[in-house]
PDB file of N, CA and C in Angstrom:
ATOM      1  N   UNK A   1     164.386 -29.601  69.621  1.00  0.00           N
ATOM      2  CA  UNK A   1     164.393 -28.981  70.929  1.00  0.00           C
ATOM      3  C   UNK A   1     164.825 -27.527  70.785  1.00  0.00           C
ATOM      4  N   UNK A   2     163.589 -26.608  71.238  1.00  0.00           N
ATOM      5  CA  UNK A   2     164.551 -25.244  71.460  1.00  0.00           C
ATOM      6  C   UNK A   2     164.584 -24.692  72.725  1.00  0.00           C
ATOM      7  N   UNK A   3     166.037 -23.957  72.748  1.00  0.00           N
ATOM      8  CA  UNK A   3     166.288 -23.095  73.688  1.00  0.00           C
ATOM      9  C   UNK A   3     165.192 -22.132  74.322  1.00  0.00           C
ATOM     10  N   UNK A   4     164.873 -21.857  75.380  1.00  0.00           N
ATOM     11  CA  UNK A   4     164.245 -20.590  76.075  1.00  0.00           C
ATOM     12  C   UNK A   4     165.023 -19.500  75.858  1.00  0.00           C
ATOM     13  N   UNK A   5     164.269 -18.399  75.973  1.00  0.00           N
ATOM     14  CA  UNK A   5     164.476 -17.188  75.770  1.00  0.00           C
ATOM     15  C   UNK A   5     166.023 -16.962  76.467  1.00  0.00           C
ATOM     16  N   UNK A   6     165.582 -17.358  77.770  1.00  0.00           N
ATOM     17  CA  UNK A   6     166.798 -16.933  79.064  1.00  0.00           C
ATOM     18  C   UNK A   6     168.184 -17.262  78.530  1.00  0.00           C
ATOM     19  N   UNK A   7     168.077 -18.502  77.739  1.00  0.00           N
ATOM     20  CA  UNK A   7     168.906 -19.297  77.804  1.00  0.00           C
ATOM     21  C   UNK A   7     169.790 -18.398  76.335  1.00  0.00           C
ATOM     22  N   UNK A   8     169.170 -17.931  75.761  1.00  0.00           N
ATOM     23  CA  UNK A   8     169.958 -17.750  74.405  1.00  0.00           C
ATOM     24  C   UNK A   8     170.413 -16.356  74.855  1.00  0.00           C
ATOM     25  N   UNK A   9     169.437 -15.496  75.883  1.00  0.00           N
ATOM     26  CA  UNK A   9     170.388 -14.130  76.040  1.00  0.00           C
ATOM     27  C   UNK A   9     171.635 -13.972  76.897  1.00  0.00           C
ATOM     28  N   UNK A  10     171.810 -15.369  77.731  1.00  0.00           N
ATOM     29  CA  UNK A  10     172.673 -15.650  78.654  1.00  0.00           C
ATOM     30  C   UNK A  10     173.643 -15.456  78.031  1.00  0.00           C
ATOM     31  N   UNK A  11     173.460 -16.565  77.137  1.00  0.00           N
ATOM     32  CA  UNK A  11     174.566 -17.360  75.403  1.00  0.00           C
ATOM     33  C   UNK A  11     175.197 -16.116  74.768  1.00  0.00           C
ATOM     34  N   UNK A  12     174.302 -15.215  74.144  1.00  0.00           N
ATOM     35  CA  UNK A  12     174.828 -13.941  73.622  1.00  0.00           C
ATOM     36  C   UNK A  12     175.484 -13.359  74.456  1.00  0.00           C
ATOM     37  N   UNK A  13     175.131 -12.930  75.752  1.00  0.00           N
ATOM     38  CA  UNK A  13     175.547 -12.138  76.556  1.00  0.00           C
ATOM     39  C   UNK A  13     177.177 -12.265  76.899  1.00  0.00           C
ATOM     40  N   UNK A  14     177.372 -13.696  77.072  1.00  0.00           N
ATOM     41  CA  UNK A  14     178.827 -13.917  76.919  1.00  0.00           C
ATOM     42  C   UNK A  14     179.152 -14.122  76.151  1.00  0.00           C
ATOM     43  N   UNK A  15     179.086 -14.464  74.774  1.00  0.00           N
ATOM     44  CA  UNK A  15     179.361 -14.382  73.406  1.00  0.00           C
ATOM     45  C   UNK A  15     179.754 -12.811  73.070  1.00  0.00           C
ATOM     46  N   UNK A  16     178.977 -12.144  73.355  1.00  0.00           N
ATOM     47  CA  UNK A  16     179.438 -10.646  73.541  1.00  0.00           C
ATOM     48  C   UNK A  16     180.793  -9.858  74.595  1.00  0.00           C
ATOM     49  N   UNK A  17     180.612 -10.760  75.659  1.00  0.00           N
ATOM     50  CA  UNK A  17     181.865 -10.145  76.755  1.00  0.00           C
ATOM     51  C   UNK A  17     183.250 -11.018  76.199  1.00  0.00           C
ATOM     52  N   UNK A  18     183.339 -11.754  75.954  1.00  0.00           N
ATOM     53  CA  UNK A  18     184.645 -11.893  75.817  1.00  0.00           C
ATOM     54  C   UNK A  18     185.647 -11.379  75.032  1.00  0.00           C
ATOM     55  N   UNK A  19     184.987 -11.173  73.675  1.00  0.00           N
ATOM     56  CA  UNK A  19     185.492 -10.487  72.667  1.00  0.00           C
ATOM     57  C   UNK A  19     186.039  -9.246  73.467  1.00  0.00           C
ATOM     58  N   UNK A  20     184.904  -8.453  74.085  1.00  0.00           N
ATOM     59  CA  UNK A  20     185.166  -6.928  74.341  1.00  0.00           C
ATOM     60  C   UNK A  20     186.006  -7.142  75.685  1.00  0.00           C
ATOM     61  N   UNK A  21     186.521  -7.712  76.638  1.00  0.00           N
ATOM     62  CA  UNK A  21     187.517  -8.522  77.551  1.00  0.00           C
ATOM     63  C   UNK A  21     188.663  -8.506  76.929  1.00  0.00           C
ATOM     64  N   UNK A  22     188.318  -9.315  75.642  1.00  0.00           N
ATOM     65  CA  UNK A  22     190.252  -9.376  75.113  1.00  0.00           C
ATOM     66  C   UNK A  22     190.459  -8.202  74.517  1.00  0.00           C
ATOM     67  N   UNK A  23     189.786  -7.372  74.217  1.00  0.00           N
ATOM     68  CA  UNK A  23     189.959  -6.301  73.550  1.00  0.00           C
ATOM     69  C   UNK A  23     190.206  -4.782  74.695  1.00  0.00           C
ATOM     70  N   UNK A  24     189.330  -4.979  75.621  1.00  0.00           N
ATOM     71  CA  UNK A  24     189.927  -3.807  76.753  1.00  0.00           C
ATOM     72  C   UNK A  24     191.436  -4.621  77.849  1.00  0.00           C
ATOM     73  N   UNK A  25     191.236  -5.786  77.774  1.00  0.00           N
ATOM     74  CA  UNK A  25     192.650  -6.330  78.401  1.00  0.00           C
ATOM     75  C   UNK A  25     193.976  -6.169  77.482  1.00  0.00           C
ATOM     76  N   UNK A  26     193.938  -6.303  76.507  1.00  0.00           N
ATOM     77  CA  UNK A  26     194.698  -6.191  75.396  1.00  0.00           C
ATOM     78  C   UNK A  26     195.116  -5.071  75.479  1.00  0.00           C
ATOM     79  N   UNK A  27     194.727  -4.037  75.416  1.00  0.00           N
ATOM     80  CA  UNK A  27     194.698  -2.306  74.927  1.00  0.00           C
ATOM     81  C   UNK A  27     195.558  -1.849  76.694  1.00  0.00           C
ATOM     82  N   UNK A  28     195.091  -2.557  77.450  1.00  0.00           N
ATOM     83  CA  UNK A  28     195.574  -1.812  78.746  1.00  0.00           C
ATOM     84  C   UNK A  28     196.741  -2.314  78.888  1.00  0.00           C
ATOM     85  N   UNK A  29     197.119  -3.875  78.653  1.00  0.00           N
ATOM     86  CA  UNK A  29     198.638  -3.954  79.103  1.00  0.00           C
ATOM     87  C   UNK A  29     199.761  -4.002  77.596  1.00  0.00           C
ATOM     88  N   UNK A  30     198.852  -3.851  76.479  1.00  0.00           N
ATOM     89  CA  UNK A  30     199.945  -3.344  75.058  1.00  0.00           C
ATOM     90  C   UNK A  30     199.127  -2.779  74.556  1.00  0.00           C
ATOM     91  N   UNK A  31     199.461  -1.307  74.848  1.00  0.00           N
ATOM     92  CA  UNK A  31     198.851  -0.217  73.981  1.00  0.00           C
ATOM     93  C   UNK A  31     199.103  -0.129  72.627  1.00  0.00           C
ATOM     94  N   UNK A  32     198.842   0.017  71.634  1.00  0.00           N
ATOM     95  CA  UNK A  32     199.139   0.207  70.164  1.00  0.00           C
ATOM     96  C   UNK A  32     199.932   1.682  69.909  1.00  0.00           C
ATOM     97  N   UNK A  33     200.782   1.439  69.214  1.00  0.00           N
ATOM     98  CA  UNK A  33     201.922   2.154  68.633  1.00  0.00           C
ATOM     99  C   UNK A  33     202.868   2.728  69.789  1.00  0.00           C
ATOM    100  N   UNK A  34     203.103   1.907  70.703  1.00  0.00           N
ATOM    101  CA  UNK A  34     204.110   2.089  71.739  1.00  0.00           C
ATOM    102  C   UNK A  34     205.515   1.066  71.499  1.00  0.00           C
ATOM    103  N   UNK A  35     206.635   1.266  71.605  1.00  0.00           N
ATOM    104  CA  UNK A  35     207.288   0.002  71.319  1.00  0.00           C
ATOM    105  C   UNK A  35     207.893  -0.137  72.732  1.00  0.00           C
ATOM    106  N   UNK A  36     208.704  -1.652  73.067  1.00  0.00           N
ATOM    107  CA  UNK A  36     209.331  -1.511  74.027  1.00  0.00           C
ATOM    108  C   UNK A  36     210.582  -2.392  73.823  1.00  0.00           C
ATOM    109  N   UNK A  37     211.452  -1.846  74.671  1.00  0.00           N
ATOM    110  CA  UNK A  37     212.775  -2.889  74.474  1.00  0.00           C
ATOM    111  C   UNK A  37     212.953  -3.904  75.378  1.00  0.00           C
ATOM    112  N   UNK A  38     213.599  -4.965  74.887  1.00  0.00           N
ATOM    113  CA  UNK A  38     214.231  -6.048  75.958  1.00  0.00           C
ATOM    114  C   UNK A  38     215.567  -5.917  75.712  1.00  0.00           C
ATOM    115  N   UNK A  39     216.251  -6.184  76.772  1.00  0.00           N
ATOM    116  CA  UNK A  39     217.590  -6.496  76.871  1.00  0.00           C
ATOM    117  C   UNK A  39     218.371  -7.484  76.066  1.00  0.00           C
ATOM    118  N   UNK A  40     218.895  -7.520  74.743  1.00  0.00           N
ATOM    119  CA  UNK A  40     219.305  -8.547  73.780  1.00  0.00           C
ATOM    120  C   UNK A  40     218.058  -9.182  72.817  1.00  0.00           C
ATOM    121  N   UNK A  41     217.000  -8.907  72.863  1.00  0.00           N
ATOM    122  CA  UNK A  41     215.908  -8.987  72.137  1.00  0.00           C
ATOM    123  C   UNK A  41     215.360  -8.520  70.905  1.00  0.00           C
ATOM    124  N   UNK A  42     215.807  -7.274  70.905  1.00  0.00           N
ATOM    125  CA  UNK A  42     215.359  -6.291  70.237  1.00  0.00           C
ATOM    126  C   UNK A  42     213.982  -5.908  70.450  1.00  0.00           C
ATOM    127  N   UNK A  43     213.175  -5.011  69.867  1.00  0.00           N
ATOM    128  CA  UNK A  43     212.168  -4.505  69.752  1.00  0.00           C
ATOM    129  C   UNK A  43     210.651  -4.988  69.503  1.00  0.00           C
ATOM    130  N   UNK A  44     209.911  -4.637  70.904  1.00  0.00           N
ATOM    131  CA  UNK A  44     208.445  -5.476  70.196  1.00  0.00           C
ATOM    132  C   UNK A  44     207.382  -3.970  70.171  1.00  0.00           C
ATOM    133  N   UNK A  45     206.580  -3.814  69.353  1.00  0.00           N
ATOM    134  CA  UNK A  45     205.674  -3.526  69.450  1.00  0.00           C
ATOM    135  C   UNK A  45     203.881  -3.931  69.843  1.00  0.00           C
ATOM    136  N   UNK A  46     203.601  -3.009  70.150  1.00  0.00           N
ATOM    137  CA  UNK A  46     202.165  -3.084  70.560  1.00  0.00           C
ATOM    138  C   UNK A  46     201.121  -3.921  69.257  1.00  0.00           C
ATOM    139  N   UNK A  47     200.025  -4.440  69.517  1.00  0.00           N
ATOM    140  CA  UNK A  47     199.428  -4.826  68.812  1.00  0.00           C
ATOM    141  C   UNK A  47     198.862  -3.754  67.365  1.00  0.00           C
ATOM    142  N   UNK A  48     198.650  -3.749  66.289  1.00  0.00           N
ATOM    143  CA  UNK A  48     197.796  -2.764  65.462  1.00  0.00           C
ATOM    144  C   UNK A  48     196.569  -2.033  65.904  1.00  0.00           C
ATOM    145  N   UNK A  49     195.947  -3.554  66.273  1.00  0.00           N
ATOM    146  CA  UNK A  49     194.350  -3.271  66.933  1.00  0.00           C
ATOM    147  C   UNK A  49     194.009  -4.178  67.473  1.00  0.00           C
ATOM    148  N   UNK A  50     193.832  -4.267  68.796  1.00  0.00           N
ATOM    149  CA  UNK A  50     193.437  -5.861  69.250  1.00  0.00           C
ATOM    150  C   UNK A  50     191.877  -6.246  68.825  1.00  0.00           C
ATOM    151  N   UNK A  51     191.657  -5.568  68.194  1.00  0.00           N
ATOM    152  CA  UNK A  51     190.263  -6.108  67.278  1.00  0.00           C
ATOM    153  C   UNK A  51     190.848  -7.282  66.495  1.00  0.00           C
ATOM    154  N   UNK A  52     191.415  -7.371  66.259  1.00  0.00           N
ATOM    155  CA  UNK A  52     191.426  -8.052  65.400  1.00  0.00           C
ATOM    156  C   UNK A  52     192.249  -9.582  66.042  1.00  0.00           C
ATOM    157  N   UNK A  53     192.808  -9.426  66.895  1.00  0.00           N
ATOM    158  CA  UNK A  53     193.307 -10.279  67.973  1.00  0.00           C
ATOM    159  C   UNK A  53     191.442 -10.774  68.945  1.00  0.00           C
ATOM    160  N   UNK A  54     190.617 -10.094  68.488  1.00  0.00           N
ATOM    161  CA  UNK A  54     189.623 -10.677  68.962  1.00  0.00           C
ATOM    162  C   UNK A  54     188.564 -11.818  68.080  1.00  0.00           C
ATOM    163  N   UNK A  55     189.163 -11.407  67.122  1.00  0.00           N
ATOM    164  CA  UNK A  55     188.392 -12.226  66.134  1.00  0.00           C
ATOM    165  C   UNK A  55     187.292 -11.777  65.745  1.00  0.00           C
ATOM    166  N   UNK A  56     187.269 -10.359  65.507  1.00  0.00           N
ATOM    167  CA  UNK A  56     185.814  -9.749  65.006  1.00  0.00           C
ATOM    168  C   UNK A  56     186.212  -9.726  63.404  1.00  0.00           C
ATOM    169  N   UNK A  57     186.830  -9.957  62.899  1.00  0.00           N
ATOM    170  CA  UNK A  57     187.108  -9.902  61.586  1.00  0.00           C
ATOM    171  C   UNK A  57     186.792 -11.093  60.834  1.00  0.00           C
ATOM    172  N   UNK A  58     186.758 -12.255  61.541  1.00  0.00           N
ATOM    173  CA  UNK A  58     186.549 -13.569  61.475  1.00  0.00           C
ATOM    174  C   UNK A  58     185.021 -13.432  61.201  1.00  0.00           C
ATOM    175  N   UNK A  59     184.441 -12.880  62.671  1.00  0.00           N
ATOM    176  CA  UNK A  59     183.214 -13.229  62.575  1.00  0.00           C
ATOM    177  C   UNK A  59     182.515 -12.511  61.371  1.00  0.00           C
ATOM    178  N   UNK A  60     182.805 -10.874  60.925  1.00  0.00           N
ATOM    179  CA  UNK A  60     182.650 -10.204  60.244  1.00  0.00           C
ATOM    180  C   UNK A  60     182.515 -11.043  58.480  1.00  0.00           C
ATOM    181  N   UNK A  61     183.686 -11.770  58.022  1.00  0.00           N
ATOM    182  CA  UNK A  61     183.765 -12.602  57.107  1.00  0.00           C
ATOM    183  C   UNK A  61     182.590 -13.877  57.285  1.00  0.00           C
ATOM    184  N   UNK A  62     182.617 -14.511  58.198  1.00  0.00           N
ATOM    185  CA  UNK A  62     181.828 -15.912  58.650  1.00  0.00           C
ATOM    186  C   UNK A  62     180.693 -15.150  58.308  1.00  0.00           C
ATOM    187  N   UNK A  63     179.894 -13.880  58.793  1.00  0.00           N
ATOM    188  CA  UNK A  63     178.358 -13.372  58.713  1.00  0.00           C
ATOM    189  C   UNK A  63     178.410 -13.109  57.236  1.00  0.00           C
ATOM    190  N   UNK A  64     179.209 -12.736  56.505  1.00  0.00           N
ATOM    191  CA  UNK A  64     179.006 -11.736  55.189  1.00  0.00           C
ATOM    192  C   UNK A  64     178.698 -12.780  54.443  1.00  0.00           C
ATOM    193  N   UNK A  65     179.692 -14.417  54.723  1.00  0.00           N
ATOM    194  CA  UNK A  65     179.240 -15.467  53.656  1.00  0.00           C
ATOM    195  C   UNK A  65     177.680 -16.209  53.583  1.00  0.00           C
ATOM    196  N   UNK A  66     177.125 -15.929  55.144  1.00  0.00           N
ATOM    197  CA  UNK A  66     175.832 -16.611  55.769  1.00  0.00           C
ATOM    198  C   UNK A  66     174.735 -15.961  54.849  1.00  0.00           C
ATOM    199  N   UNK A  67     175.160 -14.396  54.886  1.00  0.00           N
ATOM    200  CA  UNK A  67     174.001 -13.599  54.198  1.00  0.00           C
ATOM    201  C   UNK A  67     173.994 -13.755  53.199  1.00  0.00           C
ATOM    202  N   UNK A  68     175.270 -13.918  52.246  1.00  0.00           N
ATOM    203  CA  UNK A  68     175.379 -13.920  50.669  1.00  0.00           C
ATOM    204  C   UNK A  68     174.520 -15.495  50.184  1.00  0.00           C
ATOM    205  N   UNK A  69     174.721 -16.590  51.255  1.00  0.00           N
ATOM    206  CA  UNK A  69     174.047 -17.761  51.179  1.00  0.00           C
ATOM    207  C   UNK A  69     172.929 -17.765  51.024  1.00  0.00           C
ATOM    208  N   UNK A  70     172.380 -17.134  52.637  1.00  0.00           N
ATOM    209  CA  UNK A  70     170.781 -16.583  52.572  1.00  0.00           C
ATOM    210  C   UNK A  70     170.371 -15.862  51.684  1.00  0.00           C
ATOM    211  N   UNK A  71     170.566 -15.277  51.058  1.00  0.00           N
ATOM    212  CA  UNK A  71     170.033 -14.615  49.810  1.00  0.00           C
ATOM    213  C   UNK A  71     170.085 -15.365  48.832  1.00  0.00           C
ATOM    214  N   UNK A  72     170.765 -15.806  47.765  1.00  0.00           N
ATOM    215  CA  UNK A  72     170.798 -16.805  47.170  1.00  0.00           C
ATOM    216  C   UNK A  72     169.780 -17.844  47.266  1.00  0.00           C
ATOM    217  N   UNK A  73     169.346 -18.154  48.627  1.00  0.00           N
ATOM    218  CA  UNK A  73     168.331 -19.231  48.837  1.00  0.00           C
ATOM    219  C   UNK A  73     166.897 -18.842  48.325  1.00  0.00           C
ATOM    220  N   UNK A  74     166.973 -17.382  48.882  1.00  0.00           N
ATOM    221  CA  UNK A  74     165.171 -16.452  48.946  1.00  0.00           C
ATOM    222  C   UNK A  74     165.382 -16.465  47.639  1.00  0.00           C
ATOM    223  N   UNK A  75     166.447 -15.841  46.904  1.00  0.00           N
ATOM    224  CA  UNK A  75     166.041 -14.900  45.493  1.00  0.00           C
ATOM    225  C   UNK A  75     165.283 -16.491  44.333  1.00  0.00           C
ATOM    226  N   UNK A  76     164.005 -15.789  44.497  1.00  0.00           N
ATOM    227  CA  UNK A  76     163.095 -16.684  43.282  1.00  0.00           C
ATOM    228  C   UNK A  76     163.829 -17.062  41.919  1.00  0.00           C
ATOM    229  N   UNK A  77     163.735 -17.752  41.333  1.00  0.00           N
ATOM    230  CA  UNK A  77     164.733 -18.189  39.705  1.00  0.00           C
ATOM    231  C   UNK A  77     163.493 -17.915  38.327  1.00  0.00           C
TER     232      UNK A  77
END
């Protein structure tokens, strides 16, 4: 069974917003390299990069192994 067209750009389409959601929500209420204090807590800082709190690094690794696979498959012996 395959998907229609509609159906897979829907799929991407939010496959695409959320990432970039946690990543502009992230950035607006903990900016990076700001610190702040609590009262008896001590010190928190802001995230590095909320990229990476998005999981694009994940996916980045997950694609690099797919391709190294796919290739492997094509390359003739």
């Amino acid at each position: 069974m395959t998907l229609p067209g509609w159906v897979l750009a829907i799929f991407l389409t939010m496959a695409a917003a959320v990432p970039a959601g946690v990543y502009f929500t992230a950035t607006l209420f903990f900016p990076p390299d700001q610190s702040y204090t609590y009262v008896g807590q001590g010190t928190a800082q802001g995230a590095p990069g909320p990229v990476a709190g998005a999981g694009l690094s994940f996916a980045g690794v997950a694609y690099a192994a797919y391709w190294i696979i796919r290739r492997r498959q094509r390359k003739p012996d």
